[in-house]
N, C-alpha and C. Protein backbone atom coordinates (compact mmCIF):
# COMPACT_ATOMS: atom_id res chain seq x y z
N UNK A 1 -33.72 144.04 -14.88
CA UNK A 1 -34.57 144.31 -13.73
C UNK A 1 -35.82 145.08 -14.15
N UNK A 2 -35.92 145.64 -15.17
CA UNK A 2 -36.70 146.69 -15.47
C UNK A 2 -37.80 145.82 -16.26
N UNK A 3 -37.38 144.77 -16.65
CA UNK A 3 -38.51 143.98 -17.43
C UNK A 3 -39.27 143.16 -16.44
N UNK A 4 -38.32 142.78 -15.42
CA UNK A 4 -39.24 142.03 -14.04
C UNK A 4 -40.18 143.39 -13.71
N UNK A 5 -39.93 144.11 -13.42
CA UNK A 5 -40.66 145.32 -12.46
C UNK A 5 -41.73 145.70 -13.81
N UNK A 6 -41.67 145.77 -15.02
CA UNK A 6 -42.88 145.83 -15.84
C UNK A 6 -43.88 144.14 -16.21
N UNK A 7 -43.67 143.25 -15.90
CA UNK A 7 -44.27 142.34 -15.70
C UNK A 7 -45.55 142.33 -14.80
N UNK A 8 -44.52 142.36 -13.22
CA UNK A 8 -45.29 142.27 -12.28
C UNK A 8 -46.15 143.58 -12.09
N UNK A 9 -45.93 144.75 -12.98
CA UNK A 9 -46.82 145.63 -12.64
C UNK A 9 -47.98 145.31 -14.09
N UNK A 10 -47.63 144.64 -14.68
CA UNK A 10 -48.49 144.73 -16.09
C UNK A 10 -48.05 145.72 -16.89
N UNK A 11 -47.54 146.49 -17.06
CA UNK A 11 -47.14 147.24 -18.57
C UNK A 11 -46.19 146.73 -19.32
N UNK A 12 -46.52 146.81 -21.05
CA UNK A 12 -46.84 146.21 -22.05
C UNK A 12 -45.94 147.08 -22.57
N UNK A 13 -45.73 148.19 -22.71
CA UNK A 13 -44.77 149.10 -23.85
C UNK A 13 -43.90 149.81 -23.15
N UNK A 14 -43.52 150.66 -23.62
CA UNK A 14 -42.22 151.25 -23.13
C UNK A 14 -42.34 152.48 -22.96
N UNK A 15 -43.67 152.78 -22.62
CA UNK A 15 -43.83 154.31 -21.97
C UNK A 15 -43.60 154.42 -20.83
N UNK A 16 -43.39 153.91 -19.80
CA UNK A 16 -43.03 153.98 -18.47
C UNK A 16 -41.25 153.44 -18.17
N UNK A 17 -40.68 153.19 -19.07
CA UNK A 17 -39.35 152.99 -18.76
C UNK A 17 -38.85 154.27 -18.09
N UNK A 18 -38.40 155.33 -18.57
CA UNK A 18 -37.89 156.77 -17.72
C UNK A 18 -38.63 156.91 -16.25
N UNK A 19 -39.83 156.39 -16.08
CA UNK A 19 -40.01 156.91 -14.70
C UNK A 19 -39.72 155.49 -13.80
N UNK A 20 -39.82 154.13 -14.50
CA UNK A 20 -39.18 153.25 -13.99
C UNK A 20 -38.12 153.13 -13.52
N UNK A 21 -36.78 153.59 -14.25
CA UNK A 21 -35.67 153.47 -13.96
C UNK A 21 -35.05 154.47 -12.86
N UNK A 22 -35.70 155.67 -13.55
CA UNK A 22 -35.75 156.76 -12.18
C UNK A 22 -36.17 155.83 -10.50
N UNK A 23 -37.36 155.38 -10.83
CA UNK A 23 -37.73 154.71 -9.50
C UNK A 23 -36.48 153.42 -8.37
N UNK A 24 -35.92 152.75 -9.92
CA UNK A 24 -35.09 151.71 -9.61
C UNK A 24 -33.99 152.75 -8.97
N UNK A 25 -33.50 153.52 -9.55
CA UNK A 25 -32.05 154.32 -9.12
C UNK A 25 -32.57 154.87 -7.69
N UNK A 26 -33.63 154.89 -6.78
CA UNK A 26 -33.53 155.98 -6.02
C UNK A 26 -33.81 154.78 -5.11
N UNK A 27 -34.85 153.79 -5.35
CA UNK A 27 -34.68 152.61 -4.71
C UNK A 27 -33.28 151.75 -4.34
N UNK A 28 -32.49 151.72 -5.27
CA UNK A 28 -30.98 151.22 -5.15
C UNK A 28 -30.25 152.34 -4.16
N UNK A 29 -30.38 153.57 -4.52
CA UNK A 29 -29.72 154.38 -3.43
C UNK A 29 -30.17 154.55 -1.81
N UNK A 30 -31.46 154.28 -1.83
CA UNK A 30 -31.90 154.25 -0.28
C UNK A 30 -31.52 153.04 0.28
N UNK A 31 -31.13 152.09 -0.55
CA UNK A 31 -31.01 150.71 -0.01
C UNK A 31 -29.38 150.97 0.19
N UNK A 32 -28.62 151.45 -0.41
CA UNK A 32 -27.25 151.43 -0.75
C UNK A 32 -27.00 152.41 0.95
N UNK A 33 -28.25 153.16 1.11
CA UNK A 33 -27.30 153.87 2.31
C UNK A 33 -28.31 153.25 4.16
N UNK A 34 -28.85 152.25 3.40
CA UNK A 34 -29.18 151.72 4.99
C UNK A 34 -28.59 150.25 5.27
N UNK A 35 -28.08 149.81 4.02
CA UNK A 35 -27.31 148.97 4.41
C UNK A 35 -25.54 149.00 4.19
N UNK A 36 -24.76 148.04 5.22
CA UNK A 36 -23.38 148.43 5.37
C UNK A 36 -22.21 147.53 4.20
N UNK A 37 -23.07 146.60 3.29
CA UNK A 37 -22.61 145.85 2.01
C UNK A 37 -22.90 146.51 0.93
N UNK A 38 -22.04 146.10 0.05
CA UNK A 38 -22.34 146.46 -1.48
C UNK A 38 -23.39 145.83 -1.76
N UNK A 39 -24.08 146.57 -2.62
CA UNK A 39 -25.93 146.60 -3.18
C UNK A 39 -25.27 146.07 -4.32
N UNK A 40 -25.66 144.65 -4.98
CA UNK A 40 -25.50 143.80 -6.12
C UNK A 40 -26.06 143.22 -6.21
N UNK A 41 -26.09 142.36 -7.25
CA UNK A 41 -27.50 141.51 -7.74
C UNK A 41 -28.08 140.25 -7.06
N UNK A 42 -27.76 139.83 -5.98
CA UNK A 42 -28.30 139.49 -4.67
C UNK A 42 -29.35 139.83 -3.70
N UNK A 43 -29.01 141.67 -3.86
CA UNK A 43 -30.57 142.33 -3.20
C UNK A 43 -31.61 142.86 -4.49
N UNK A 44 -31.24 142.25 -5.91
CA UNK A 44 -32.25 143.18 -6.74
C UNK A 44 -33.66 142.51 -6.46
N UNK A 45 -33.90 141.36 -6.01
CA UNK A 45 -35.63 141.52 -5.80
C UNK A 45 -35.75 142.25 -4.41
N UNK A 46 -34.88 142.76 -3.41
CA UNK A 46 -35.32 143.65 -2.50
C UNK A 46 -35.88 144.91 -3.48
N UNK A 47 -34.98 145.19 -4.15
CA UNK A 47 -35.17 146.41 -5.32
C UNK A 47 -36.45 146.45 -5.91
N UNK A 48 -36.63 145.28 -6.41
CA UNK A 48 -38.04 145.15 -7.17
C UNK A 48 -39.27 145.11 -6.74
N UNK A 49 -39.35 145.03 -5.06
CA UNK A 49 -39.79 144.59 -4.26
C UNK A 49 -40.36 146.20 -3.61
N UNK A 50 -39.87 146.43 -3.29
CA UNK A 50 -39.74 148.05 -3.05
C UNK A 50 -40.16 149.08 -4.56
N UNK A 51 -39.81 148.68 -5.05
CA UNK A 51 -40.08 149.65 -6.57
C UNK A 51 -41.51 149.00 -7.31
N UNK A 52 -42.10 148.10 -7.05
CA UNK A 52 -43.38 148.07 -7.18
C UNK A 52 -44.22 148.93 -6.10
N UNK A 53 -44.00 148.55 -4.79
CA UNK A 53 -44.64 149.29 -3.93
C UNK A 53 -44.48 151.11 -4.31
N UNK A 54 -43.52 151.23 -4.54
CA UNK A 54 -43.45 152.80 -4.63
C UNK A 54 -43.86 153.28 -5.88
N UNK A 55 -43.96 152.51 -7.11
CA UNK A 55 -44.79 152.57 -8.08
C UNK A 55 -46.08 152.88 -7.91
N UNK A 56 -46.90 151.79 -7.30
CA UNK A 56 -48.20 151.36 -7.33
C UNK A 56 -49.15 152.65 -5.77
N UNK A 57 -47.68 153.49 -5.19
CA UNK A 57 -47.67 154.34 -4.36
C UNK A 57 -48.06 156.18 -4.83
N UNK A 58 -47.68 155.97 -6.56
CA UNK A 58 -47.69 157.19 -6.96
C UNK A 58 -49.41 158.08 -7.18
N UNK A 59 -49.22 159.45 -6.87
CA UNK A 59 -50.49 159.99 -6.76
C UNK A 59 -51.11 159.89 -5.52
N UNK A 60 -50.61 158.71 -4.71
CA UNK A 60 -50.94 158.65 -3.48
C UNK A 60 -50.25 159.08 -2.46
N UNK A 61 -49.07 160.15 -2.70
CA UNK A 61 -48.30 160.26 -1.90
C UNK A 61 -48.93 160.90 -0.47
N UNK A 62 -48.90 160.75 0.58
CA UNK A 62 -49.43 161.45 1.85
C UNK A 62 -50.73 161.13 2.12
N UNK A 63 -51.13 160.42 1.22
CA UNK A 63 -52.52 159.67 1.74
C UNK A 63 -52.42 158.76 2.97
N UNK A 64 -53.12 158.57 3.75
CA UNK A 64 -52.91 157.52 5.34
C UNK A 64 -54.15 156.75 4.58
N UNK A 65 -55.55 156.89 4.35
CA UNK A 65 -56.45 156.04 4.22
C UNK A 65 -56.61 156.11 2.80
N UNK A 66 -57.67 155.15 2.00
CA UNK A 66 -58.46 155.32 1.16
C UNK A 66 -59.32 154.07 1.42
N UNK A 67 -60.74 154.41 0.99
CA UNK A 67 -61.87 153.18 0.84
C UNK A 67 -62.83 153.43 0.02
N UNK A 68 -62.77 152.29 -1.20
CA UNK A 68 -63.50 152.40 -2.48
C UNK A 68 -64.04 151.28 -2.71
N UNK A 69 -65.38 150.95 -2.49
CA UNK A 69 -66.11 149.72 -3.12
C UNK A 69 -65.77 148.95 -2.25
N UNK A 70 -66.02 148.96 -0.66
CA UNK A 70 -65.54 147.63 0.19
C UNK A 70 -63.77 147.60 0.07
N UNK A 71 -63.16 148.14 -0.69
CA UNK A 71 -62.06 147.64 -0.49
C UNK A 71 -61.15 149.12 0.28
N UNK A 72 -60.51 148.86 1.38
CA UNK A 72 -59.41 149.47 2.20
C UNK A 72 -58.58 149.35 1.86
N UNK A 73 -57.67 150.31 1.87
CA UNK A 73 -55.72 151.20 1.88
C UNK A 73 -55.98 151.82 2.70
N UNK A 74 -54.41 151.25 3.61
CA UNK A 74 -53.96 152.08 4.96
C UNK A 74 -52.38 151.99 4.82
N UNK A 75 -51.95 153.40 4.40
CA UNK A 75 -50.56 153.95 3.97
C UNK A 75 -49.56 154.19 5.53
């Protein structure tokens, strides 16, 4: 899973594995407690799916807007 989720984000080496996997585990656990099935490899692109967004989320935490160069984010 960790090689899908560095694909689609573009990284190339293996400096971001520890905060990746961190991300995957907390993503698997929020999912594990809003839904009433076992979390298995059936929902991992929910996982991956979610763990890009919360990736591509970091530094931005509590931001509602940003607008840079014509382009809009609305958190």
């Amino acid at each position: 899973m960790i090689e899908t989720l560095k694909i689609l984000l573009g990284i190339k080496d293996n400096s971001r594995d520890a905060l990746l996997s961190i991300i995957i585990e907390q993503v698997r656990s929020h999912l594990q407690a809003k839904v009433e099935v076992p979390v298995d490899e059936s929902l991992d692109w929910i996982i991956v799916e979610v763990s890009v967004a919360r990736y591509n989320r970091i530094a931005s935490e509590g931001m509602t807007s940003m607008s840079a160069d014509g382009v809009s984010n609305s958190y």
